[in-house]
C-alpha atoms as a PDB file:
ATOM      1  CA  UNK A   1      58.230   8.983   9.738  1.00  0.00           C
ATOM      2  CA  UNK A   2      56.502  10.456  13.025  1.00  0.00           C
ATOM      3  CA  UNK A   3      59.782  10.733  14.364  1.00  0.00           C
ATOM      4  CA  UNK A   4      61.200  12.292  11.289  1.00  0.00           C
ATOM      5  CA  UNK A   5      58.350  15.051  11.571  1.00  0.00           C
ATOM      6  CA  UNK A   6      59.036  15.875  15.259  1.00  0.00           C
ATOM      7  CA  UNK A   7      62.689  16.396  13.848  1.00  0.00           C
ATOM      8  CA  UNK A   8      61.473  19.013  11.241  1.00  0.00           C
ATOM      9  CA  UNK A   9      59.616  21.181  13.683  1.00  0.00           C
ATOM     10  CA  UNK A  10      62.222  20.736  16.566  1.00  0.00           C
ATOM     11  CA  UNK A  11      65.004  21.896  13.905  1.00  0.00           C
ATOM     12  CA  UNK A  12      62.842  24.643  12.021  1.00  0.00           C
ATOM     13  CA  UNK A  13      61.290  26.076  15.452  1.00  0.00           C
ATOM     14  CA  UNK A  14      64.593  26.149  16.839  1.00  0.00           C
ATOM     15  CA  UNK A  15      67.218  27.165  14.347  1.00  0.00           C
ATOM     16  CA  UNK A  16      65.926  27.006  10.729  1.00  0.00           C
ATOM     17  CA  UNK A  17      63.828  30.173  11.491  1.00  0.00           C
ATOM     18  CA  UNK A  18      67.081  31.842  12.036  1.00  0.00           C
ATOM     19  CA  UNK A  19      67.131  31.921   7.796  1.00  0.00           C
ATOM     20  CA  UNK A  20      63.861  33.033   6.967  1.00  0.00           C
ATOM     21  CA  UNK A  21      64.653  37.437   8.136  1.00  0.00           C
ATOM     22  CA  UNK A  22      67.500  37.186   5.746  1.00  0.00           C
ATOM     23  CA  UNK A  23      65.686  36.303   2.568  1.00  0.00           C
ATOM     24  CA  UNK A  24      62.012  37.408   3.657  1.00  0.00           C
ATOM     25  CA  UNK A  25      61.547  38.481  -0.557  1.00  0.00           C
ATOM     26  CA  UNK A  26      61.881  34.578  -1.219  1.00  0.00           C
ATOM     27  CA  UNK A  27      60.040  33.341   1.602  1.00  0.00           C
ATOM     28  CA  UNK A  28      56.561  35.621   1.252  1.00  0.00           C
ATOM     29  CA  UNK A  29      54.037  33.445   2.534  1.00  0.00           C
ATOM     30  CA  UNK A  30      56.016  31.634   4.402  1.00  0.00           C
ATOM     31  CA  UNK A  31      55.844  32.934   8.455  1.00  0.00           C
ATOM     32  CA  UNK A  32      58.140  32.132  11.516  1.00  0.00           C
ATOM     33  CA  UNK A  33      55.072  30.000  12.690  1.00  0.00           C
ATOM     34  CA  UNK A  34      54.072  27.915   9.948  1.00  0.00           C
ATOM     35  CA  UNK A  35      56.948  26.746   8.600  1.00  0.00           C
ATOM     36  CA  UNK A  36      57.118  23.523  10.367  1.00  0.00           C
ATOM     37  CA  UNK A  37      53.150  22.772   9.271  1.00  0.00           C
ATOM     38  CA  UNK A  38      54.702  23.645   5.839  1.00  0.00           C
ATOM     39  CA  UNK A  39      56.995  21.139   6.101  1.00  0.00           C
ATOM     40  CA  UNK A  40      54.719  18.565   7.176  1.00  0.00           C
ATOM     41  CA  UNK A  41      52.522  19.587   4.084  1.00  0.00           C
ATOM     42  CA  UNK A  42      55.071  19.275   1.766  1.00  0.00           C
ATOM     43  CA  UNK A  43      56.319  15.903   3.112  1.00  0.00           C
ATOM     44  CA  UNK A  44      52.780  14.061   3.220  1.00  0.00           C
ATOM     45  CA  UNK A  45      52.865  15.098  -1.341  1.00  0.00           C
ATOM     46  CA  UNK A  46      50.626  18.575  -0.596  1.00  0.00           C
ATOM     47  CA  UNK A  47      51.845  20.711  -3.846  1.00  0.00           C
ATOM     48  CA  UNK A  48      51.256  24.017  -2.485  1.00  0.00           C
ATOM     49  CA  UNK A  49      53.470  22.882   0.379  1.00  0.00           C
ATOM     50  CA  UNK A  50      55.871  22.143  -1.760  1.00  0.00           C
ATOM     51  CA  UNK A  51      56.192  25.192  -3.843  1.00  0.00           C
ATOM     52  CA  UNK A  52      56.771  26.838  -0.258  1.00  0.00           C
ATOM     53  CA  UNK A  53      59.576  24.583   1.015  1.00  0.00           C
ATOM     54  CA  UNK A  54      61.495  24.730  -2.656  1.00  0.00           C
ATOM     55  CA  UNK A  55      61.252  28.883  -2.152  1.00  0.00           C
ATOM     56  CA  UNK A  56      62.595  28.153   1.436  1.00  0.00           C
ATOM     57  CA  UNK A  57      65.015  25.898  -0.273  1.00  0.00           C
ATOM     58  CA  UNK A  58      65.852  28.662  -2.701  1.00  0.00           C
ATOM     59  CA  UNK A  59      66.578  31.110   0.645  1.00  0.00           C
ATOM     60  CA  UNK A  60      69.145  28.061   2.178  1.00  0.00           C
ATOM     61  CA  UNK A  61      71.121  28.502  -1.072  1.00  0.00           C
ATOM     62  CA  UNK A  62      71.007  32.574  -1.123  1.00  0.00           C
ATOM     63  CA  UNK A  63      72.270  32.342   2.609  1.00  0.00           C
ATOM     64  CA  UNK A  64      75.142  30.119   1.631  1.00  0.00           C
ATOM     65  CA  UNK A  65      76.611  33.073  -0.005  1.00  0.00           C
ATOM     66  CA  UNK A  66      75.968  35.251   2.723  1.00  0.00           C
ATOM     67  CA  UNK A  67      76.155  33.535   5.975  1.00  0.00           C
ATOM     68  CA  UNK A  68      77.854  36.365   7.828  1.00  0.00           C
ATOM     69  CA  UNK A  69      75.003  38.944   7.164  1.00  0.00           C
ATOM     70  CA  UNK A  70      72.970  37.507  10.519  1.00  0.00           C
ATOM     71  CA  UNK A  71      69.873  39.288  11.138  1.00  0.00           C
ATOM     72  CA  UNK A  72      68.757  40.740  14.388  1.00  0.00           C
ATOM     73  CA  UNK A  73      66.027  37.708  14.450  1.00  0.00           C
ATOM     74  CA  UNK A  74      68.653  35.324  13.466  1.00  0.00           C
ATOM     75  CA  UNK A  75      71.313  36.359  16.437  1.00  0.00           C
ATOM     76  CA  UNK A  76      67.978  36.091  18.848  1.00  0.00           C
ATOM     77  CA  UNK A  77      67.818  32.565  17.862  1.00  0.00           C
ATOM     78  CA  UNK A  78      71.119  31.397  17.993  1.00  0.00           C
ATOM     79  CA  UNK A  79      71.805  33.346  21.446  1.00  0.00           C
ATOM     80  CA  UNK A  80      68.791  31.737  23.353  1.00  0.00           C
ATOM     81  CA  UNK A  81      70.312  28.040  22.178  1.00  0.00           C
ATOM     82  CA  UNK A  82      73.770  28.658  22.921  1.00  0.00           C
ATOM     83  CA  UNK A  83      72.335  29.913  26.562  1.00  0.00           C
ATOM     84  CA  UNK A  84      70.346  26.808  26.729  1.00  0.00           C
ATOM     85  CA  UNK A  85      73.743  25.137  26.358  1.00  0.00           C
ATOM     86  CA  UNK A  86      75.208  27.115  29.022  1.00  0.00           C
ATOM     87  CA  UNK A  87      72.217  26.378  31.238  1.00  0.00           C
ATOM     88  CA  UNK A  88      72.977  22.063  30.682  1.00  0.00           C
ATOM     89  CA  UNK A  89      76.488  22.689  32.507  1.00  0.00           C
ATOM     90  CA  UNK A  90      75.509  25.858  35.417  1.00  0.00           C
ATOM     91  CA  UNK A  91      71.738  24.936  36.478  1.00  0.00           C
ATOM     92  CA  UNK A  92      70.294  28.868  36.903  1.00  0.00           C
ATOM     93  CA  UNK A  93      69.842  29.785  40.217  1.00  0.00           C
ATOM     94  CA  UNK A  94      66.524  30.464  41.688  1.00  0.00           C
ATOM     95  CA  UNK A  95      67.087  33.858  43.193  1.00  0.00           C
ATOM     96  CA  UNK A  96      64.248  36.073  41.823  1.00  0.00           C
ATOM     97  CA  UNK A  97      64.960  39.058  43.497  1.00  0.00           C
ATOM     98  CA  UNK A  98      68.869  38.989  42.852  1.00  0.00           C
ATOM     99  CA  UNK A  99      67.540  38.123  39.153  1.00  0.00           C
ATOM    100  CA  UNK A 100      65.348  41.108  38.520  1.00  0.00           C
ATOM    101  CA  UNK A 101      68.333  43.499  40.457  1.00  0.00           C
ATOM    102  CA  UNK A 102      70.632  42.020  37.624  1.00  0.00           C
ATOM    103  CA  UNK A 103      68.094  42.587  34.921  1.00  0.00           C
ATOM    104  CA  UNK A 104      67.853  46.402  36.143  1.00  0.00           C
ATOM    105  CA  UNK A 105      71.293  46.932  36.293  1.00  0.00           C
ATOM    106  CA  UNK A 106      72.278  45.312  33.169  1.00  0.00           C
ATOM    107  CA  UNK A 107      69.736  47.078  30.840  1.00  0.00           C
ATOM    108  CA  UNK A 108      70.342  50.343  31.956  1.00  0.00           C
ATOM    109  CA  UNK A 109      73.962  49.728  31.055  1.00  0.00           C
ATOM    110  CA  UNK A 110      73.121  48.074  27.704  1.00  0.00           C
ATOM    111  CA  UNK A 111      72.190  51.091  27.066  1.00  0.00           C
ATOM    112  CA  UNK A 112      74.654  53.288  26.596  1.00  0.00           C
ATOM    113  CA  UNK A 113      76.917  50.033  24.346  1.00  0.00           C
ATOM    114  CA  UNK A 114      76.715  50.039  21.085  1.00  0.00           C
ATOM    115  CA  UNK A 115      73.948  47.525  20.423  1.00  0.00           C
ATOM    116  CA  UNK A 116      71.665  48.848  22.634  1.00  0.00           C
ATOM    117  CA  UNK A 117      69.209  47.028  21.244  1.00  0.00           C
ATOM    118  CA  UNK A 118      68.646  43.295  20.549  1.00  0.00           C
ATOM    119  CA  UNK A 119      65.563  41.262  18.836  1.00  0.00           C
ATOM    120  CA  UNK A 120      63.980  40.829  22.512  1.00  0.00           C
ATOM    121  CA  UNK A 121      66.220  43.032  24.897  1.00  0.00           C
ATOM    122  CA  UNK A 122      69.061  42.125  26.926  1.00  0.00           C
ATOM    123  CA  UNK A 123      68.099  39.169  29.399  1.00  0.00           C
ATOM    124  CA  UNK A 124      70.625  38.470  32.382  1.00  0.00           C
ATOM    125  CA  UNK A 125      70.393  35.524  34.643  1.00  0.00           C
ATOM    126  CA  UNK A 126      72.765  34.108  37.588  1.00  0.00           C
ATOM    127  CA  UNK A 127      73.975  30.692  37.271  1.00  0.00           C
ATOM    128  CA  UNK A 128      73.707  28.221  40.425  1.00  0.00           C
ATOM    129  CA  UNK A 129      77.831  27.572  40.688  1.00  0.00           C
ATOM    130  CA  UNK A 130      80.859  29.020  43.049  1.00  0.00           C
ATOM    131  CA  UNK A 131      82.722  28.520  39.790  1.00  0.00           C
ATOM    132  CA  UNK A 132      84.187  32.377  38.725  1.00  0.00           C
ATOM    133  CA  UNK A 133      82.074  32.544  35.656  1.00  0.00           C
ATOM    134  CA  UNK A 134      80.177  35.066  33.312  1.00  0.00           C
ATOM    135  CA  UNK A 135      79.582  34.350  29.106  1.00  0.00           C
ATOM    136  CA  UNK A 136      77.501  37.277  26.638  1.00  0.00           C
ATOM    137  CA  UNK A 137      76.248  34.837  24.408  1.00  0.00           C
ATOM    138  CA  UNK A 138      74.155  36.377  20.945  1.00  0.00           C
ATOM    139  CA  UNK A 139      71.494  39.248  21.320  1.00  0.00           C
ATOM    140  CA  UNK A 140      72.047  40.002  24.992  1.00  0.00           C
ATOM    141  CA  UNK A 141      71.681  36.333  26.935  1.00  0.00           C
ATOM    142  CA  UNK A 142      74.032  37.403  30.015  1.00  0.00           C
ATOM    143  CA  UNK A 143      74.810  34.615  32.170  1.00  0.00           C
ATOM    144  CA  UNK A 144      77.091  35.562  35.260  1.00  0.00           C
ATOM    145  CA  UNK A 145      77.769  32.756  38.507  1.00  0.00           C
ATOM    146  CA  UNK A 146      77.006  33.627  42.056  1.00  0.00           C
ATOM    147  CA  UNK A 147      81.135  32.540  42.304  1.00  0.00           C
ATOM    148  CA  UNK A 148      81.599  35.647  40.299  1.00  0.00           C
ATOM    149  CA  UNK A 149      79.002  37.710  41.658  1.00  0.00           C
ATOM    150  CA  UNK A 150      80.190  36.898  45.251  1.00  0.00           C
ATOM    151  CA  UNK A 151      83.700  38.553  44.539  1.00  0.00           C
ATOM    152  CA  UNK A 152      81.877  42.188  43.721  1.00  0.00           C
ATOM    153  CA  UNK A 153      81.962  44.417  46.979  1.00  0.00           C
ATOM    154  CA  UNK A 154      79.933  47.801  45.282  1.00  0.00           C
ATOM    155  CA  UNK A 155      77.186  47.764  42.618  1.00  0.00           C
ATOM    156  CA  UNK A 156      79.864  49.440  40.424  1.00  0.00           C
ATOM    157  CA  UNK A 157      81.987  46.481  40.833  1.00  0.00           C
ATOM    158  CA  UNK A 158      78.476  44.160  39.834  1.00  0.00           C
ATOM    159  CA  UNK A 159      78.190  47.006  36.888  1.00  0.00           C
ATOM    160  CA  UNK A 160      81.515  45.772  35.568  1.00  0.00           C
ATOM    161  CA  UNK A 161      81.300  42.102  35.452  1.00  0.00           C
ATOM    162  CA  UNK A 162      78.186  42.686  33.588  1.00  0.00           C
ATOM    163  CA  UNK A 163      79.214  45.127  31.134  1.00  0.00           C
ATOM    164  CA  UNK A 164      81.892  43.370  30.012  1.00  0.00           C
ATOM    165  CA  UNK A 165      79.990  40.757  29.069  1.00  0.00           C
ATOM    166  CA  UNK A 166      77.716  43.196  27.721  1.00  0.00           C
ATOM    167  CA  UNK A 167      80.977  44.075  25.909  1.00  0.00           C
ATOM    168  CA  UNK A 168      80.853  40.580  23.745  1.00  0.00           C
ATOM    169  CA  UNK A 169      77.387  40.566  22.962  1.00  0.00           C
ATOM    170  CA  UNK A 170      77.320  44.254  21.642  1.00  0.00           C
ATOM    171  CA  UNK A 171      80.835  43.635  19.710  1.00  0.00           C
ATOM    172  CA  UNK A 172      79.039  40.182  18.193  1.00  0.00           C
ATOM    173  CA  UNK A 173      81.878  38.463  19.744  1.00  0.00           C
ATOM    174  CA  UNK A 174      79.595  34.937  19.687  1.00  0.00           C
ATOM    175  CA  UNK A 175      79.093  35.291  15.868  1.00  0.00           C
ATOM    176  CA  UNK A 176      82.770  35.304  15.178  1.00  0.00           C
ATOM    177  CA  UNK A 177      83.109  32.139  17.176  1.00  0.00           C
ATOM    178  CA  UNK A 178      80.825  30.871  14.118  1.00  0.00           C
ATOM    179  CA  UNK A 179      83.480  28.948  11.230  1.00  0.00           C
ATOM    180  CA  UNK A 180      82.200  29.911   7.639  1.00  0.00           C
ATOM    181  CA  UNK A 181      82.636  26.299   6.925  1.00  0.00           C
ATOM    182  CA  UNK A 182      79.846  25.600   9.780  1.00  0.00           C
ATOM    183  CA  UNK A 183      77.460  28.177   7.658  1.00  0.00           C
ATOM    184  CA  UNK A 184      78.024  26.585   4.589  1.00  0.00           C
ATOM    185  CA  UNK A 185      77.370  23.246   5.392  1.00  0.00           C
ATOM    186  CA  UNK A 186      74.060  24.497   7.956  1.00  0.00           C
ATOM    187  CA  UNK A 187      72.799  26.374   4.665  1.00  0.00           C
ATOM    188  CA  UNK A 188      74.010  23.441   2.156  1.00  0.00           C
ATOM    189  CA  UNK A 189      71.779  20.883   4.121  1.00  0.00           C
ATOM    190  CA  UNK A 190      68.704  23.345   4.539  1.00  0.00           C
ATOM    191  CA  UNK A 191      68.749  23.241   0.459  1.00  0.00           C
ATOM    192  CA  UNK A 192      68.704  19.558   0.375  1.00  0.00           C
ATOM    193  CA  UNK A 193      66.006  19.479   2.674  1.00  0.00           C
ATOM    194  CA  UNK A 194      63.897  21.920   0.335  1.00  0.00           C
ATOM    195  CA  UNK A 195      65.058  19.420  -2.341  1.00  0.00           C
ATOM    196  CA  UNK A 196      64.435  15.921  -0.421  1.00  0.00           C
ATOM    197  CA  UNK A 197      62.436  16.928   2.313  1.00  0.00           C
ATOM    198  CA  UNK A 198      61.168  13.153   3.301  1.00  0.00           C
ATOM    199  CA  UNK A 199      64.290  12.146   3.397  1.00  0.00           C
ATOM    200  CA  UNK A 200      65.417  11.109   7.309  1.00  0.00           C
ATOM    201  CA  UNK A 201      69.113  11.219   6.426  1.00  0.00           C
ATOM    202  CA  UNK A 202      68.678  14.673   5.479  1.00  0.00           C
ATOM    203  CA  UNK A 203      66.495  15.348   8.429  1.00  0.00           C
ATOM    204  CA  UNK A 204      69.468  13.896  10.511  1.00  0.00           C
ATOM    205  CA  UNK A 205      72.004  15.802   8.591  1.00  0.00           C
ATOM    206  CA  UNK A 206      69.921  19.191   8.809  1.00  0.00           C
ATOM    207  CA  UNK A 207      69.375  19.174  12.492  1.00  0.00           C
ATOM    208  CA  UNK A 208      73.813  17.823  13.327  1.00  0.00           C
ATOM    209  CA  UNK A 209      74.746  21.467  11.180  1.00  0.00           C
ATOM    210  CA  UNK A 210      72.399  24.029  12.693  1.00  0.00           C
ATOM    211  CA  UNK A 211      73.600  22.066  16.340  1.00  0.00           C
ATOM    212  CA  UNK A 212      77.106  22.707  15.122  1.00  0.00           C
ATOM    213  CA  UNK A 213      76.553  26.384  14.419  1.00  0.00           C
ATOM    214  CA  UNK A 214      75.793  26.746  17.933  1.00  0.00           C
ATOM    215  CA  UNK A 215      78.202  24.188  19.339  1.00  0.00           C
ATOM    216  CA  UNK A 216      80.960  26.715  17.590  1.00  0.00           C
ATOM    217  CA  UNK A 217      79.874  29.239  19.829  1.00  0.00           C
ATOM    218  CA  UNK A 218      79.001  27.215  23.081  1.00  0.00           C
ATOM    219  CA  UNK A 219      82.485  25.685  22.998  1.00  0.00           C
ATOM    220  CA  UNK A 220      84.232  28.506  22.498  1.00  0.00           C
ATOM    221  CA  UNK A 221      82.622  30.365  25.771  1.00  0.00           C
ATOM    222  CA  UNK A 222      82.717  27.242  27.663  1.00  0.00           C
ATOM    223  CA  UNK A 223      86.042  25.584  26.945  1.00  0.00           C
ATOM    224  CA  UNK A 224      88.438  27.660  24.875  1.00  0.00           C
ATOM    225  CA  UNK A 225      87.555  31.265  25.603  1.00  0.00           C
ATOM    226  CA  UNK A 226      87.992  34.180  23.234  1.00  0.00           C
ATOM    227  CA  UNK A 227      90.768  35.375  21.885  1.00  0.00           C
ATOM    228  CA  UNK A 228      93.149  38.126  23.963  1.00  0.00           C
ATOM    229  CA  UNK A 229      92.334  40.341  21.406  1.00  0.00           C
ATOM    230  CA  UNK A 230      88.593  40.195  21.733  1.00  0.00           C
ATOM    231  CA  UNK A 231      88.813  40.020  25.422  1.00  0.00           C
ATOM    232  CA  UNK A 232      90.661  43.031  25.577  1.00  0.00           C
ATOM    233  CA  UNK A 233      87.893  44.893  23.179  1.00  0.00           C
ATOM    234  CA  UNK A 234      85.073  43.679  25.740  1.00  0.00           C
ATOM    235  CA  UNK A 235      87.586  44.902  28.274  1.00  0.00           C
ATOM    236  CA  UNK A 236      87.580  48.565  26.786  1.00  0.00           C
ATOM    237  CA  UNK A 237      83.700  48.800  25.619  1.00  0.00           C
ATOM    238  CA  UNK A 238      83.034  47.969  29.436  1.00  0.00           C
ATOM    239  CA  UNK A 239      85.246  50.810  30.912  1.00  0.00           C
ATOM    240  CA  UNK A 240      83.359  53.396  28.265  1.00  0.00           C
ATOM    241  CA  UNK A 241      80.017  52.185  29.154  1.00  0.00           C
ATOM    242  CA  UNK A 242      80.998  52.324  32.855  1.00  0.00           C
ATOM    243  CA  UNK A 243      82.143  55.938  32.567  1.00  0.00           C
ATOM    244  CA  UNK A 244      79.006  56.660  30.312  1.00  0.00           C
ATOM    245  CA  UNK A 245      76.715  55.725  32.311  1.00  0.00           C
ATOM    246  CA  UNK A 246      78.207  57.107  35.573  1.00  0.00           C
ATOM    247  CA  UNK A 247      79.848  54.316  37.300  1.00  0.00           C
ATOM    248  CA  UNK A 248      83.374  53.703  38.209  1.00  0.00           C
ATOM    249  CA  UNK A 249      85.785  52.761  35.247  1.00  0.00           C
ATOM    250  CA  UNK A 250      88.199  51.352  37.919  1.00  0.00           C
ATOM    251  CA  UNK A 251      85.783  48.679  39.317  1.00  0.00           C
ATOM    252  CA  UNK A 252      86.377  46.141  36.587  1.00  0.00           C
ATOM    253  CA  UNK A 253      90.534  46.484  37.834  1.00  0.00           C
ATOM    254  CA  UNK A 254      89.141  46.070  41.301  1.00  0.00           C
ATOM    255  CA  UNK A 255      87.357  42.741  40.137  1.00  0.00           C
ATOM    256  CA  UNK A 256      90.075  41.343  38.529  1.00  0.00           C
ATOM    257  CA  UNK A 257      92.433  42.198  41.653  1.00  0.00           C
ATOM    258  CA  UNK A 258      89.545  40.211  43.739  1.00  0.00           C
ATOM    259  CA  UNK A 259      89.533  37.587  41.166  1.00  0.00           C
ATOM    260  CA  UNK A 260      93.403  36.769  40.518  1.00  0.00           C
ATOM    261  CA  UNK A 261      94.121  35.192  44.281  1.00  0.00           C
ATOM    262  CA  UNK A 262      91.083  33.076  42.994  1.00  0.00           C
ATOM    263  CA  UNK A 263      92.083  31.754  40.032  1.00  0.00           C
ATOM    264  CA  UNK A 264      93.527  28.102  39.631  1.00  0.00           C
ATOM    265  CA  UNK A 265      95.666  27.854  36.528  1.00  0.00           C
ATOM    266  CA  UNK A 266      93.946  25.057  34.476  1.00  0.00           C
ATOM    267  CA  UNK A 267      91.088  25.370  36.096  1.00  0.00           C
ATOM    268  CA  UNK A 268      87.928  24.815  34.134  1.00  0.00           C
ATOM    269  CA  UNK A 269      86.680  28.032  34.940  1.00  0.00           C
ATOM    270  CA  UNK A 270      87.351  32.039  34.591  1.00  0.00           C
ATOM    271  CA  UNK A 271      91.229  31.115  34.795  1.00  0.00           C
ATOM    272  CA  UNK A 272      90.849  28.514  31.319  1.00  0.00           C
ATOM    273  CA  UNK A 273      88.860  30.799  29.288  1.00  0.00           C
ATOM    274  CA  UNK A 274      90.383  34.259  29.907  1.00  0.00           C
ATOM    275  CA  UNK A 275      93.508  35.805  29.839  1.00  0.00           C
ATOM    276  CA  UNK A 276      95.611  36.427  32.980  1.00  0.00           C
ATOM    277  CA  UNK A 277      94.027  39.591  35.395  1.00  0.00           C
ATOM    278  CA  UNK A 278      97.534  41.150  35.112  1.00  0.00           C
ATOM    279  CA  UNK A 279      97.538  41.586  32.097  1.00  0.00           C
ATOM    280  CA  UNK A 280      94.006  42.821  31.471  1.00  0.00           C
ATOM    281  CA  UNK A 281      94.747  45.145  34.384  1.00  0.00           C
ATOM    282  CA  UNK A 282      97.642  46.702  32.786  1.00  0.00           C
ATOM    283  CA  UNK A 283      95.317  47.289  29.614  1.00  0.00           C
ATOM    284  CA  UNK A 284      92.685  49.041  31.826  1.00  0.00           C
ATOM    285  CA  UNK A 285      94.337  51.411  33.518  1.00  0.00           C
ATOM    286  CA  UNK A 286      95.866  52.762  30.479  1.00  0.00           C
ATOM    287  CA  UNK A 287      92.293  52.876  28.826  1.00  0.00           C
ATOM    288  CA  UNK A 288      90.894  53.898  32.015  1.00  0.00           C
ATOM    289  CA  UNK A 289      93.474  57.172  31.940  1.00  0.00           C
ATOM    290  CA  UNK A 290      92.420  58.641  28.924  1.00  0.00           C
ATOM    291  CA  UNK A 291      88.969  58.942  29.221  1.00  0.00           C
ATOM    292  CA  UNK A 292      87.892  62.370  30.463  1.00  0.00           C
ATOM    293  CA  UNK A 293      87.322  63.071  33.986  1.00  0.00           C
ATOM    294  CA  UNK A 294      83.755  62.563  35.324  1.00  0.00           C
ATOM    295  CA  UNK A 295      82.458  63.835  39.171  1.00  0.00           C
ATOM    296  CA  UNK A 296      82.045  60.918  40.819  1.00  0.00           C
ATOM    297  CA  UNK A 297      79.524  59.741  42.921  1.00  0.00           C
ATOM    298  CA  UNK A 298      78.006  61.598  45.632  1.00  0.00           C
ATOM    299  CA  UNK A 299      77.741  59.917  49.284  1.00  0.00           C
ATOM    300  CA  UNK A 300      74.022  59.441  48.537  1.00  0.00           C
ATOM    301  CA  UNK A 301      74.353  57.939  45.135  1.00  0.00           C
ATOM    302  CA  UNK A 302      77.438  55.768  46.792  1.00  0.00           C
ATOM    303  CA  UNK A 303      74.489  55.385  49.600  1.00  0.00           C
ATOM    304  CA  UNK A 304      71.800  54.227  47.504  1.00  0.00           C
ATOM    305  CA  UNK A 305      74.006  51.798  45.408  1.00  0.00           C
ATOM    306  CA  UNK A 306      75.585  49.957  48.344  1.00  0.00           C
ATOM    307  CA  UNK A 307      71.908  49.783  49.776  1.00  0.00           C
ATOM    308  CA  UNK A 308      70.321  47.937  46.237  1.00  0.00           C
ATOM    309  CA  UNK A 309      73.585  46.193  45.930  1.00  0.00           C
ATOM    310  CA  UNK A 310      73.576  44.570  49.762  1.00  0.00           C
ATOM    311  CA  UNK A 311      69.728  44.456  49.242  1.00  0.00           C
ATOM    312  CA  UNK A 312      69.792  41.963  45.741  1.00  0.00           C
ATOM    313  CA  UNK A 313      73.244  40.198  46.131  1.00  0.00           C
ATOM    314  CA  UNK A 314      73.958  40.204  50.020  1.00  0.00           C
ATOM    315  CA  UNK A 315      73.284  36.464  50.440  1.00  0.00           C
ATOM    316  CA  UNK A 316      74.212  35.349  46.938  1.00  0.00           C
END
């Protein structure tokens, strides 16, 4: 039973509180942080405790019917585990002052997409591998190699890795990795649990659905990749955002030129889960041609850049 419990909190902490936002009218009472000691209550026959987990129970049925309406709290929730996945293949690397240059950069960008806003802000962080690799998982978790970093030779060229990824999380690219059927079944089990909630077979069943949820989206930036279509969409948010804020539009094209000689074909990295740099090039310059014509950079903006840039990244 003790292990039971420690399966309750682990599953409510760390993805049941994604429900709560979404039905907060059904769940007064009821907070982010107590929900587990609710559980607990109800399981050990305390009544009030019960009453509470059949209104959450009530919620997990609502959300069945509306699984794609995902709150800003719920997207933080689901982001931070599928970047925990991430983090279980690339270790992050300890570079603080390469971090905090990357954080900088990257929210000053985020702000001119078209979420520039997220539950807790955009958080960036470089992963410890030569692999050419970058995934935008939910609500801003930006996760970008040192392989990848490494082939940038300006801080505009650094801007564009990052706000293409920037691209996915503000175009909710993750969520749409998420199968309706994976919803249903998450929400389907969180009703039973409201319903049976001593029940370890439940527990068990509770805590595989919510890990499938994010397994949809974990897989899909690890192994399969997005589609071309919503790789191309990133592709154009970053070139607006990079003319928005004042940066090159070209410097993603430059990237990819750096990156194609790179690539293995069937590779497990950049070169599996993307489509080929030719062809997003093509799509780039023609985006890159209509937007209207910006003064670009002086020599002591160009300056200043290069000097961060070598600064933060030069031994990455």
């Amino acid at each position: 039973m003790k292990r039971a419990l420690r399966t309750v909190r682990i599953v409510l902490v760390a993805g049941l509180v994604l429900t709560t936002a979404a039905c907060s009218s059904l769940l007064r009472g009821i907070s982010v942080g107590n929900i587990a000691d609710t559980a607990i209550g109800a399981a050990a026959g305390n009544t009030e405790d019960q009453a509470k987990m059949d209104q959450l129970s009530k919620a997990g049925a609502a959300l069945s019917t509306a699984a794609e309406e995902i709150t800003p709290e719920q997207e933080y929730y689901i982001g931070r585990a599928v970047a925990a996945t991430v983090l279980r293949v690339y270790k992050p690397w300890d570079g603080p002052a390469a971090n905090e240059y990357l954080n900088r950069l990257g929210r000053g960008l985020a702000l001119a997409s078209i979420l520039p806003e997220t539950f807790s802000g955009y958080h960036f962080l470089i992963m410890d591998t030569d692999d050419i690799n970058a995934f935008g998982a939910p609500s801003g978790f930006v996760l970008v190699s040192r392989g990848l970093l490494r082939l940038a030779a300006s801080e505009d060229e650094v801007a564009a890795i990052l706000a293409h990824e920037i691209g996915h999380v503000s175009l909710k690219h993750g969520l749409k990795a998420i199968s309706v059927g994976r919803w249903t079944e998450a929400t389907k089990q969180l009703a039973l649990f409201g319903a049976a909630n001593s029940d370890s077979a439940v527990l068990r069943n509770l805590t595989n659905s919510f890990g499938d949820v994010i397994g949809d989206i974990a897989k899909t930036m690890i192994t399969s990749g997005y589609s071309r279509d919503l790789e191309r969409d990133a592709d154009l948010e970053a070139v607006r955002i990079l003319h928005d804020v004042g940066y090159d539009p070209g410097a993603l094209v430059r990237v990819l030129k750096a990156m194609e000689p790179k690539l293995k074909p069937g590779g497990k990295d950049f070169a599996k889960t993307h489509p080929d740099p030719a062809t997003r090039i093509a799509s780039l310059t023609t985006a890159a041609q209509k937007l209207t014509t910006v003064p670009p950079a002086t020599a002591a903006q160009l300056k200043a850049r290069q000097a961060r840039w070598q600064a933060a990244l030069g031994k990455t």
